[in-house]
C-alpha atoms as a PDB file:
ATOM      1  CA  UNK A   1       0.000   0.000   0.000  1.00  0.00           C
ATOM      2  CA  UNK A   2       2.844   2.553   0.989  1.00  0.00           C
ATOM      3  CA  UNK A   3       4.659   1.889  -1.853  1.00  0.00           C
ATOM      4  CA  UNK A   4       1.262   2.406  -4.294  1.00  0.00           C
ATOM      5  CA  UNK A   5       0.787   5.602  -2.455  1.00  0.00           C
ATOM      6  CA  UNK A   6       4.725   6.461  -3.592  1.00  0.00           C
ATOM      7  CA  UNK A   7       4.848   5.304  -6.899  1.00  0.00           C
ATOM      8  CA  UNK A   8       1.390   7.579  -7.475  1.00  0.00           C
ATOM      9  CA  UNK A   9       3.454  10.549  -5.446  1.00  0.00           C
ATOM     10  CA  UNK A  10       6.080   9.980  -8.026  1.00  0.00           C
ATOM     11  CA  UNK A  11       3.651  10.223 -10.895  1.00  0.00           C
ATOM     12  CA  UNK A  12       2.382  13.444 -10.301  1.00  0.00           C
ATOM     13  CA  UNK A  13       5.407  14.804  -9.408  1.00  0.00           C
ATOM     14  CA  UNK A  14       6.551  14.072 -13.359  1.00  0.00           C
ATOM     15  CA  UNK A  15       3.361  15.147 -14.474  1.00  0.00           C
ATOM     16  CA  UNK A  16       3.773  18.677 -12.755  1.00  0.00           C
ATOM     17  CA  UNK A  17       7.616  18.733 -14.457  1.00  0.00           C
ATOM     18  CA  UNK A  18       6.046  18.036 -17.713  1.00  0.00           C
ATOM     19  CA  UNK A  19       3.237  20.597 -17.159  1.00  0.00           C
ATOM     20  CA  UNK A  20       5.566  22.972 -16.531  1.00  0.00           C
ATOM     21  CA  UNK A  21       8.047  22.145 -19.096  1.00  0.00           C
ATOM     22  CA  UNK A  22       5.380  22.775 -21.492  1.00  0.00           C
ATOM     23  CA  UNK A  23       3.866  25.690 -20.203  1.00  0.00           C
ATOM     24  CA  UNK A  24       7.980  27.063 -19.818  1.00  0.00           C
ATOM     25  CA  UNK A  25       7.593  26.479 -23.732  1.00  0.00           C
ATOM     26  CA  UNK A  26       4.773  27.472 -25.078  1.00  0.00           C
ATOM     27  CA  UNK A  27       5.366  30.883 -23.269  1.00  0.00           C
ATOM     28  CA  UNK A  28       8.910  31.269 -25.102  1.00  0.00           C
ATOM     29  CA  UNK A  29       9.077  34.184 -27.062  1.00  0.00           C
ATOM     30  CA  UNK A  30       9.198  33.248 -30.555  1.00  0.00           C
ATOM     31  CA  UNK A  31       5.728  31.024 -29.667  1.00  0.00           C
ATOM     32  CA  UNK A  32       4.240  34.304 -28.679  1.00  0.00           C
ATOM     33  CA  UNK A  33       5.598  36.485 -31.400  1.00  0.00           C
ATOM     34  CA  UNK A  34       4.224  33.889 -34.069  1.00  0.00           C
ATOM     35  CA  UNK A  35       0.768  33.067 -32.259  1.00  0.00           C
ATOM     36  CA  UNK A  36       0.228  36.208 -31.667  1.00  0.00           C
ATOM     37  CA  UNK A  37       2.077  38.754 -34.663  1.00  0.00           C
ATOM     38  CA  UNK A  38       2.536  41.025 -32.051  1.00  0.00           C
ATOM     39  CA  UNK A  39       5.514  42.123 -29.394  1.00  0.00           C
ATOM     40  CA  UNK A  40       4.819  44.689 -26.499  1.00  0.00           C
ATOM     41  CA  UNK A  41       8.495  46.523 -26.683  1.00  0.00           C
ATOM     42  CA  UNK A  42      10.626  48.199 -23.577  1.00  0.00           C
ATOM     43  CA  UNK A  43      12.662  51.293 -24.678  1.00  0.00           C
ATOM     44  CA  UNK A  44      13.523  54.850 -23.757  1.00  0.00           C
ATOM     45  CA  UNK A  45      11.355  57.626 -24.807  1.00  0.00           C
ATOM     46  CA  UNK A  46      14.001  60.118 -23.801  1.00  0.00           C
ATOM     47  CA  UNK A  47      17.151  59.255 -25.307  1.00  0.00           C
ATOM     48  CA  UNK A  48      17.860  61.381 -28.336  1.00  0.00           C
ATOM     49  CA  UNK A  49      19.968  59.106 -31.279  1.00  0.00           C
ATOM     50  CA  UNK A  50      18.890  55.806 -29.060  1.00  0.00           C
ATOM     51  CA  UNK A  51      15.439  55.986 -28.672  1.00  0.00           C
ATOM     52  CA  UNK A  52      12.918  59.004 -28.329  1.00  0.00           C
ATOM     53  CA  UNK A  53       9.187  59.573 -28.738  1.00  0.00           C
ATOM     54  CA  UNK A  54       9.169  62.696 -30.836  1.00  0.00           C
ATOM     55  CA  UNK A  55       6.561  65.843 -30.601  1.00  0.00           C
ATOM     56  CA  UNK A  56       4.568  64.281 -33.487  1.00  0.00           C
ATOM     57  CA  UNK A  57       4.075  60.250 -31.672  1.00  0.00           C
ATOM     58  CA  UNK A  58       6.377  58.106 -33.819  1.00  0.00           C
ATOM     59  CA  UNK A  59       9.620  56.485 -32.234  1.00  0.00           C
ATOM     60  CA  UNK A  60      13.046  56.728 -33.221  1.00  0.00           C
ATOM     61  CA  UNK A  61      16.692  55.730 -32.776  1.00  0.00           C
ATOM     62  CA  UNK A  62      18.910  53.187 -32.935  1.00  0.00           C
ATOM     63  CA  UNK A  63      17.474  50.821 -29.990  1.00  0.00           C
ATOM     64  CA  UNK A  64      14.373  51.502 -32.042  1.00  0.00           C
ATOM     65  CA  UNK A  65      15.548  50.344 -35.163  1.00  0.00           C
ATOM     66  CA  UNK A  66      17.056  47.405 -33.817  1.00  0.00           C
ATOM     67  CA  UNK A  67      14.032  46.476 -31.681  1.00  0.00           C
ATOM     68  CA  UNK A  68      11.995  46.858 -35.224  1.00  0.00           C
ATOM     69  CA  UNK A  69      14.839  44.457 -36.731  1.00  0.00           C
ATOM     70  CA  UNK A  70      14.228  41.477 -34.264  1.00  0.00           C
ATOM     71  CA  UNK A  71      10.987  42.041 -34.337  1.00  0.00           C
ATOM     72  CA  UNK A  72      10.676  41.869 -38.228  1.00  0.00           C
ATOM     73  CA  UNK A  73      13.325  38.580 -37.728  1.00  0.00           C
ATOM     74  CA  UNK A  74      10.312  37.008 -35.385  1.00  0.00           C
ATOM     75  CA  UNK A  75       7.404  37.497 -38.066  1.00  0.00           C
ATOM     76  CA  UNK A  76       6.218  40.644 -36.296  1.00  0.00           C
ATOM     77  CA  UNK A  77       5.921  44.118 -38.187  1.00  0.00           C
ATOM     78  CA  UNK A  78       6.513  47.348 -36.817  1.00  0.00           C
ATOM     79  CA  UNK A  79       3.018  48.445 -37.017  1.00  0.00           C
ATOM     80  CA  UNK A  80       2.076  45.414 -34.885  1.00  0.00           C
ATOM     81  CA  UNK A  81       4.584  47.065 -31.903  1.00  0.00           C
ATOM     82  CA  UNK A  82       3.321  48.155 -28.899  1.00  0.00           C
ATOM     83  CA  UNK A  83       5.824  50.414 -27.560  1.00  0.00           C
ATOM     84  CA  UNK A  84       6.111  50.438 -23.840  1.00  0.00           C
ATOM     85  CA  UNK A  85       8.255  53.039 -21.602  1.00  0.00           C
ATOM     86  CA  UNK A  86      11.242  50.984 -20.006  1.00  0.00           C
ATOM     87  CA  UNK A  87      13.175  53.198 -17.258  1.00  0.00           C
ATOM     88  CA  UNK A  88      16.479  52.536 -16.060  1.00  0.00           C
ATOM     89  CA  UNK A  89      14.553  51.716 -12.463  1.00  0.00           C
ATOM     90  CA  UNK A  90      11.831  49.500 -14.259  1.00  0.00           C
ATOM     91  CA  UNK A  91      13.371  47.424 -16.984  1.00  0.00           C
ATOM     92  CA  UNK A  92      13.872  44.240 -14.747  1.00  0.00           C
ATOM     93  CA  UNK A  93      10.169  44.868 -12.904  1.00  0.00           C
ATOM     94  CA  UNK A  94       9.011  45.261 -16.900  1.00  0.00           C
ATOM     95  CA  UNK A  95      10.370  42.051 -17.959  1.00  0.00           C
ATOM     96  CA  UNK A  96       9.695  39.697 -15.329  1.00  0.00           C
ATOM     97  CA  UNK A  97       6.260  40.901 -14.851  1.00  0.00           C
ATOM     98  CA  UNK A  98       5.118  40.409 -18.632  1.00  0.00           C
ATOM     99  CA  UNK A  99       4.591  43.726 -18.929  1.00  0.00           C
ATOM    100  CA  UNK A 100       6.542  44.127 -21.770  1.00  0.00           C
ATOM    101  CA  UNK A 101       7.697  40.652 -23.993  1.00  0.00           C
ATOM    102  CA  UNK A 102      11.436  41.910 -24.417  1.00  0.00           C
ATOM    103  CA  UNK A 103      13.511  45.032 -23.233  1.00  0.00           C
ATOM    104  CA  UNK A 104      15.804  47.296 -25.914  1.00  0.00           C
ATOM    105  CA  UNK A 105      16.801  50.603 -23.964  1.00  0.00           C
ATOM    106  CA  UNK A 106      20.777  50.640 -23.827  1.00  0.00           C
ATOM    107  CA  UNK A 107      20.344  47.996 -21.307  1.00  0.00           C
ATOM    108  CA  UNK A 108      24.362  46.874 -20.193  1.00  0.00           C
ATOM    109  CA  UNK A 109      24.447  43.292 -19.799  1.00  0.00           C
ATOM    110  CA  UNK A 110      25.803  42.384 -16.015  1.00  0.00           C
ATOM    111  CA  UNK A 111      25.648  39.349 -13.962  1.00  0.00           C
ATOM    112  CA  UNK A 112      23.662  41.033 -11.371  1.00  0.00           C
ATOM    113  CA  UNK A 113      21.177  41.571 -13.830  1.00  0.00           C
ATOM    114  CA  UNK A 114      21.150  38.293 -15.155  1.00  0.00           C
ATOM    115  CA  UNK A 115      20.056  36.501 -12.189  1.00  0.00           C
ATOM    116  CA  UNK A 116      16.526  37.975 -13.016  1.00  0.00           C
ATOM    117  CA  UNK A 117      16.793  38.521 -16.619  1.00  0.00           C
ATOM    118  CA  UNK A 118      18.630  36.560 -19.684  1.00  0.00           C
ATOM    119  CA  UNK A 119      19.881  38.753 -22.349  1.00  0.00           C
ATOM    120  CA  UNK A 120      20.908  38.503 -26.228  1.00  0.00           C
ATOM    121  CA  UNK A 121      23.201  40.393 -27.860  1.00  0.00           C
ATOM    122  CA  UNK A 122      25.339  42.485 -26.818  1.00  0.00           C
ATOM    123  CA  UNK A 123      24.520  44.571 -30.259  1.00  0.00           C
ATOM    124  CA  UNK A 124      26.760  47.702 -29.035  1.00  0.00           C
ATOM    125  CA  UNK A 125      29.940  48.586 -27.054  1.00  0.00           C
ATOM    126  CA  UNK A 126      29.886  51.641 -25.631  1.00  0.00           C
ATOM    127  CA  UNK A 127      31.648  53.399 -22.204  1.00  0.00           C
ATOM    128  CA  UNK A 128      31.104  55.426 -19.587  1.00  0.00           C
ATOM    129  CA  UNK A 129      31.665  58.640 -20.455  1.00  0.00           C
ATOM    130  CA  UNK A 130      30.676  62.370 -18.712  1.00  0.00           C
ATOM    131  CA  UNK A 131      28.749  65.200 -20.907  1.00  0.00           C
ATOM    132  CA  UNK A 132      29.836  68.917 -19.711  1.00  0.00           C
ATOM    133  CA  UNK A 133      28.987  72.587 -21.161  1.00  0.00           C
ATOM    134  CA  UNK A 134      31.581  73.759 -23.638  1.00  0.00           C
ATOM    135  CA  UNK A 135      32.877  76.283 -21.288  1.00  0.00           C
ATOM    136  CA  UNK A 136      34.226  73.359 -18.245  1.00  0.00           C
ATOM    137  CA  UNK A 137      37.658  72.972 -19.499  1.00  0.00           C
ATOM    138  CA  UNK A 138      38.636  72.386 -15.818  1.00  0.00           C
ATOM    139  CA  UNK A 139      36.918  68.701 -16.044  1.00  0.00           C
ATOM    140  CA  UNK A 140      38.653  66.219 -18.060  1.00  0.00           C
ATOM    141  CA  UNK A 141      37.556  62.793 -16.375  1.00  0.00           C
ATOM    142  CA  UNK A 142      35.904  61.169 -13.252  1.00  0.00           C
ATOM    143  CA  UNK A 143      38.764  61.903 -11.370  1.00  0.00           C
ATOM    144  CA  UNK A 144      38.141  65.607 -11.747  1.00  0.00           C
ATOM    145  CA  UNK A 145      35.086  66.094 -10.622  1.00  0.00           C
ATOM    146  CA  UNK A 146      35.718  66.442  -6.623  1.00  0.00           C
ATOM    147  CA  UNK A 147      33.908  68.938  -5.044  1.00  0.00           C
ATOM    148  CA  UNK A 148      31.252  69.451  -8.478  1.00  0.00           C
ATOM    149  CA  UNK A 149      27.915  68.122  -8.954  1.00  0.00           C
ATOM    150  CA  UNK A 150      27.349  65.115 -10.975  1.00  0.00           C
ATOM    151  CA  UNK A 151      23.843  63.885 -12.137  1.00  0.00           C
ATOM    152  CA  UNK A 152      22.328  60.650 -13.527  1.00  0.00           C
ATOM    153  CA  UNK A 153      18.879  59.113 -13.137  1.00  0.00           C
ATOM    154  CA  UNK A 154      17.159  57.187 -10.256  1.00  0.00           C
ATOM    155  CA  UNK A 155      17.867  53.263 -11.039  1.00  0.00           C
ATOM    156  CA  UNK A 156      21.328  54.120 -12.942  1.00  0.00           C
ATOM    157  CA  UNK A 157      24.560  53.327 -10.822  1.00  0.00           C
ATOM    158  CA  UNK A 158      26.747  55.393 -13.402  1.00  0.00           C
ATOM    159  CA  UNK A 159      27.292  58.608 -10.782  1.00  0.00           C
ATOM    160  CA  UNK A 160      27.648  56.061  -7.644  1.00  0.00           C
ATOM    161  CA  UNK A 161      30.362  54.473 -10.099  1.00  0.00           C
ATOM    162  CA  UNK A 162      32.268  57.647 -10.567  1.00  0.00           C
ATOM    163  CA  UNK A 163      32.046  58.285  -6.666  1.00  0.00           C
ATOM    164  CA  UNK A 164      33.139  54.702  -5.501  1.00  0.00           C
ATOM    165  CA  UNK A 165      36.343  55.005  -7.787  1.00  0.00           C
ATOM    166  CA  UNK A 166      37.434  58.039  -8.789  1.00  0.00           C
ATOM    167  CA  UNK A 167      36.073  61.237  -6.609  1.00  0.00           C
ATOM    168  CA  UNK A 168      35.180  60.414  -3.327  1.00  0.00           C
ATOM    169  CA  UNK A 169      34.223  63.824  -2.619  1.00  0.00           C
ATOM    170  CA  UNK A 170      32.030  64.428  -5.985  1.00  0.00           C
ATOM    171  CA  UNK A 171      28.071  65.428  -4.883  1.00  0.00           C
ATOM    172  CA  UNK A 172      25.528  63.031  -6.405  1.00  0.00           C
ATOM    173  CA  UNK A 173      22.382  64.478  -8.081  1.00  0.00           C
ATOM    174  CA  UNK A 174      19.766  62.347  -9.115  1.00  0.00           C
ATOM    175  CA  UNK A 175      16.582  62.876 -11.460  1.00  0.00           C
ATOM    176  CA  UNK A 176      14.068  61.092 -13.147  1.00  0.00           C
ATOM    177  CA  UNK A 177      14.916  61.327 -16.666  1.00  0.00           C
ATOM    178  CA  UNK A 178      18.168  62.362 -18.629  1.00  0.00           C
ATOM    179  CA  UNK A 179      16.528  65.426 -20.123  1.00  0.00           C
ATOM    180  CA  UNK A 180      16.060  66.650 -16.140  1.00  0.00           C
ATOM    181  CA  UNK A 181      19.979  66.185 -15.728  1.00  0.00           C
ATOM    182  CA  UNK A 182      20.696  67.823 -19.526  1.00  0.00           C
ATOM    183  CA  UNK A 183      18.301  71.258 -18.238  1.00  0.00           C
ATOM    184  CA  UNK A 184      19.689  71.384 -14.657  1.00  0.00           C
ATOM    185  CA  UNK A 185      23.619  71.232 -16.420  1.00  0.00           C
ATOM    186  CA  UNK A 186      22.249  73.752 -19.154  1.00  0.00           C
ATOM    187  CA  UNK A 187      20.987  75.647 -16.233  1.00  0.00           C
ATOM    188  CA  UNK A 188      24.322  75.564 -14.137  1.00  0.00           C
ATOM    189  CA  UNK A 189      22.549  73.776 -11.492  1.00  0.00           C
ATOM    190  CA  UNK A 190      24.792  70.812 -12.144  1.00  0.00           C
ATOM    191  CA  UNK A 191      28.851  70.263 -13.138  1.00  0.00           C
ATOM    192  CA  UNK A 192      28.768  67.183 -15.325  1.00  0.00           C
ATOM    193  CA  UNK A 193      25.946  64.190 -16.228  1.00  0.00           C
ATOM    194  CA  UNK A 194      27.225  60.651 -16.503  1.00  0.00           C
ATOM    195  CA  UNK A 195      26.050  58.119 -18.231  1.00  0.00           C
ATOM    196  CA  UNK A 196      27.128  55.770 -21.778  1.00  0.00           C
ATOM    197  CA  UNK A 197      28.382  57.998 -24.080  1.00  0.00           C
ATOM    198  CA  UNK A 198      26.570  56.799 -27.309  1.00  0.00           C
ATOM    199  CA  UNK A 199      23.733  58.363 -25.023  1.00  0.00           C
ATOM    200  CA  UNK A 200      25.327  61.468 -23.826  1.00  0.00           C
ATOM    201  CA  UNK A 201      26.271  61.501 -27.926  1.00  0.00           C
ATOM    202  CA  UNK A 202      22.383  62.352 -28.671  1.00  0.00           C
ATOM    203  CA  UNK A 203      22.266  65.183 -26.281  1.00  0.00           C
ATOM    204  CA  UNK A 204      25.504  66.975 -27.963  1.00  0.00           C
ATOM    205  CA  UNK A 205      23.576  67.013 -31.339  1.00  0.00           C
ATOM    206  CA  UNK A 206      20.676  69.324 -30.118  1.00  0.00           C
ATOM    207  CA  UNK A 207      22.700  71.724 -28.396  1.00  0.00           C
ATOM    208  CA  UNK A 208      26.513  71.312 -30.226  1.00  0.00           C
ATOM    209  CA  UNK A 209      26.958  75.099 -29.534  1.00  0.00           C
ATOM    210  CA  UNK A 210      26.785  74.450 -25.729  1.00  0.00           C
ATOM    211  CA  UNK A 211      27.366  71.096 -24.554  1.00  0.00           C
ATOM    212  CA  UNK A 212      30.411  68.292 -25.357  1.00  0.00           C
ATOM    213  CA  UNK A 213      31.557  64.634 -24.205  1.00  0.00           C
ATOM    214  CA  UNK A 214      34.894  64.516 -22.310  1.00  0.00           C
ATOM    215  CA  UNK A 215      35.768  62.008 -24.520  1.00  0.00           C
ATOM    216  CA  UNK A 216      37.506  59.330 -21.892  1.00  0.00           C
ATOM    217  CA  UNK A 217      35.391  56.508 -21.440  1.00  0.00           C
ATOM    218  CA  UNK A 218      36.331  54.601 -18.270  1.00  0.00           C
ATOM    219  CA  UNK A 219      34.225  51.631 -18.897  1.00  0.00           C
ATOM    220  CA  UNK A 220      32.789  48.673 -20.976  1.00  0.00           C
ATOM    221  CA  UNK A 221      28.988  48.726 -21.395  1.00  0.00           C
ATOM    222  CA  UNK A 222      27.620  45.737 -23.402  1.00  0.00           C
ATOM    223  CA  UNK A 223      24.141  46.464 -24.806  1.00  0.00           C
ATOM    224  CA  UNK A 224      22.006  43.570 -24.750  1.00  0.00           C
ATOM    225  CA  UNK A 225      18.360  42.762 -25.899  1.00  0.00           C
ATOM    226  CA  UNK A 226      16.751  42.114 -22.207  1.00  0.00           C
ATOM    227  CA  UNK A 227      14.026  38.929 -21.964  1.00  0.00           C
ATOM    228  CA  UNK A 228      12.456  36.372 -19.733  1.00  0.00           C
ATOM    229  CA  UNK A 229      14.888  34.153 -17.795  1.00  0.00           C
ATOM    230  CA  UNK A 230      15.542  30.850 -18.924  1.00  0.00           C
ATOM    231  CA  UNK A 231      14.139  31.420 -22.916  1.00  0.00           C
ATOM    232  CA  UNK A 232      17.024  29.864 -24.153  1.00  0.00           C
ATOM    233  CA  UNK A 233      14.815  29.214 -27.663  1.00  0.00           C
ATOM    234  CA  UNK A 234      13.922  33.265 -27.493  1.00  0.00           C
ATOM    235  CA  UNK A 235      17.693  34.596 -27.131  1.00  0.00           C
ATOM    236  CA  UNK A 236      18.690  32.248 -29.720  1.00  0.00           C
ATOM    237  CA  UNK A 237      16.707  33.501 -32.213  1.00  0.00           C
ATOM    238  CA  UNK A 238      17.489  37.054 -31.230  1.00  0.00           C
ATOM    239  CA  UNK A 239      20.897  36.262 -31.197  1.00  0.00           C
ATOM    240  CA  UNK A 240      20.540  35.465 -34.413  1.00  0.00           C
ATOM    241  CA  UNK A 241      18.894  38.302 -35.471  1.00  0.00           C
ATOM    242  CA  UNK A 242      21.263  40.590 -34.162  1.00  0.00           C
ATOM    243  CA  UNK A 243      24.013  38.624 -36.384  1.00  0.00           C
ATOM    244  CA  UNK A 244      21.605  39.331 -39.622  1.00  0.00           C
ATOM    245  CA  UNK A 245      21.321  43.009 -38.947  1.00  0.00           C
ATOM    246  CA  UNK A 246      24.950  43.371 -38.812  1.00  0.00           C
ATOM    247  CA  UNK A 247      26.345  41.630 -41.511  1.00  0.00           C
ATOM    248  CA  UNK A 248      23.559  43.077 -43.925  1.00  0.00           C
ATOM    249  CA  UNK A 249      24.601  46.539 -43.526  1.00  0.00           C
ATOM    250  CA  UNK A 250      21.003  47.584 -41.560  1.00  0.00           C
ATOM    251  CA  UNK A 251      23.057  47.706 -38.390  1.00  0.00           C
ATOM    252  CA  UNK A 252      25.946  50.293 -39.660  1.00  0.00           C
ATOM    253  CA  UNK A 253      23.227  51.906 -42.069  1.00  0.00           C
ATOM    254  CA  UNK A 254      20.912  52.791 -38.240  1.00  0.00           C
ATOM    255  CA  UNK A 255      24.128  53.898 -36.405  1.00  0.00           C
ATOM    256  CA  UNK A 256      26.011  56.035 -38.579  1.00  0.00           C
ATOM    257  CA  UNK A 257      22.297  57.986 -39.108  1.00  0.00           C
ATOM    258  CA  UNK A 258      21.119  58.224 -35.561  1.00  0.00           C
ATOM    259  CA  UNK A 259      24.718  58.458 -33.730  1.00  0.00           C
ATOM    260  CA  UNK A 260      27.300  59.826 -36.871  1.00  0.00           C
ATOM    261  CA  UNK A 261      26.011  63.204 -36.548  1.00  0.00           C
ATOM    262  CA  UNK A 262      27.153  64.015 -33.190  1.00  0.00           C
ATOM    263  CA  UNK A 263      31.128  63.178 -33.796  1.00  0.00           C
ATOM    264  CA  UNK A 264      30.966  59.998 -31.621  1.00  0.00           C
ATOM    265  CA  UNK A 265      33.200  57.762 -33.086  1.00  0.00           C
ATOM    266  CA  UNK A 266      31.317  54.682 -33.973  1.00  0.00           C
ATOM    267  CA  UNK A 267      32.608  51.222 -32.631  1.00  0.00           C
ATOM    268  CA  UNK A 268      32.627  48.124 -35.211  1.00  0.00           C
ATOM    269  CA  UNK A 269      30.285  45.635 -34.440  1.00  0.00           C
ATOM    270  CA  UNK A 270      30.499  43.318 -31.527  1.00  0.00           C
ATOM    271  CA  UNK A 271      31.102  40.088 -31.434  1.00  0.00           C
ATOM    272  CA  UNK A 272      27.304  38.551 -30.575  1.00  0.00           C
ATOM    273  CA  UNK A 273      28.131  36.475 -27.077  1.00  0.00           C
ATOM    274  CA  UNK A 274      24.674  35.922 -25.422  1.00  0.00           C
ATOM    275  CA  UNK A 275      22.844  33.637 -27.502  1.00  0.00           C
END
């Protein structure tokens, strides 16, 4: 009798793996994208040359283009987007939760941030870099910036980064949103905003006249496209993806016209790791 009750024990408990299994499946990405020809997309909506919602509605950029790429890659056309707000503070909240079915917002790829998340890509190399008005020839790098005011946004560990290593005695500023940090600099309220220069590179092209990069990155940042955990069948495929838009040209084609025309010298293409 006890070892009935067991071996029935021992059936359910491989019925519940296989339930799961198949449930872990048919929720993989590329099942949803083809059931339902349609993606719900994370990106920034304030990142000018990455990805911005302009005056008129539409959204563009490079994250934009390349989220339109993947998408395309899956069977899903742009019009069939939904494009979803993805802060620096929410993008692991947005994934996890469903709100959104993948994340493309010059999201760095880090191990912290894969023990929540799994990532494809990267599809761009940037670094850390620090944006300053034309006039602050006295800062030329982190390490200058003791006793000035350095902004970032809430969620973003950029200015904590510059604090921990290279100017203990820097004051940390925080906002919302990169525009906030771009008006209070403009505004002399800040010294310097931090952040990955291929973004700081957007804000240079509306006000060239005024603002500039340093121009010393002092780290690696790895974009990578951000999805659910464990979809091992989903990052392949937008691995692959990623590998299609570079070596037809649609990668260097995006870059050179949404980053080229602020000076930033463009990096070749990475090497696609995360797949």
């Amino acid at each position: 009798m006890r070892f009935r009750r067991l071996a029935s024990l021992a059936t359910v408990a491989l019925l519940l793996v296989s339930c799961s299994s198949t449930a872990s499946d048919s929720d993989a990405l590329v099942v949803r994208a083809k059931n339902r020809g349609h993606l719900t997309i994370g990106i920034r909506f304030d990142q000018p040359g990455l990805s911005q919602r302009t005056i008129d509605g539409r959204f563009v950029g490079f994250d934009v283009d390349v989220a339109k790429y993947v998408a395309n890659e899956l069977g899903v056309d742009a019009a069939e987007i939904t494009w979803h707000e993805s802060t620096s503070a929410s993008r692991e909240t947005d994934i996890t939760s469903g709100a959104v079915d993948i994340v493309v917002a010059a999201y760095s790829i880090t191990d912290k941030r894969k023990q929540l998340v799994s990532f494809a890509g990267p599809y761009f190399v940037t670094g850390q870099d620090l944006l300053v008005r034309l006039t602050s020839t006295d800062i030329t790098g982190p390490d200058s910036l003791n006793g000035k005011k350095l902004c970032s946004v809430t969620g973003s560990t950029s200015a904590q980064q510059v604090k921990d290593h290279f100017a203990q005695a820097v004051q940390l500023v925080e906002y919302p949103r990169y525009p906030d940090c771009v008006t209070a600099l403009l505004a002399g309220q800040v010294d310097a905003v931090t952040t990955d220069a291929a973004i700081l590179a957007g804000y240079v092209t509306q006000d060239p006249e005024l603002l500039r990069i340093v121009g010393k990155p002092f780290s690696t940042e790895r974009y990578g496209i951000g999805l659910r955990k464990g979809d091992t069948q989903g990052q392949a495929a937008l691995g692959t993806a990623i590998k299609k838009m570079i070596s037809s040209g649609a990668w260097k084609d995006s870059l050179t016209r949404n980053i080229g025309p602020s000076g930033y010298k463009l990096p070749p293409p990475p090497e696609v790791t995360e797949q």
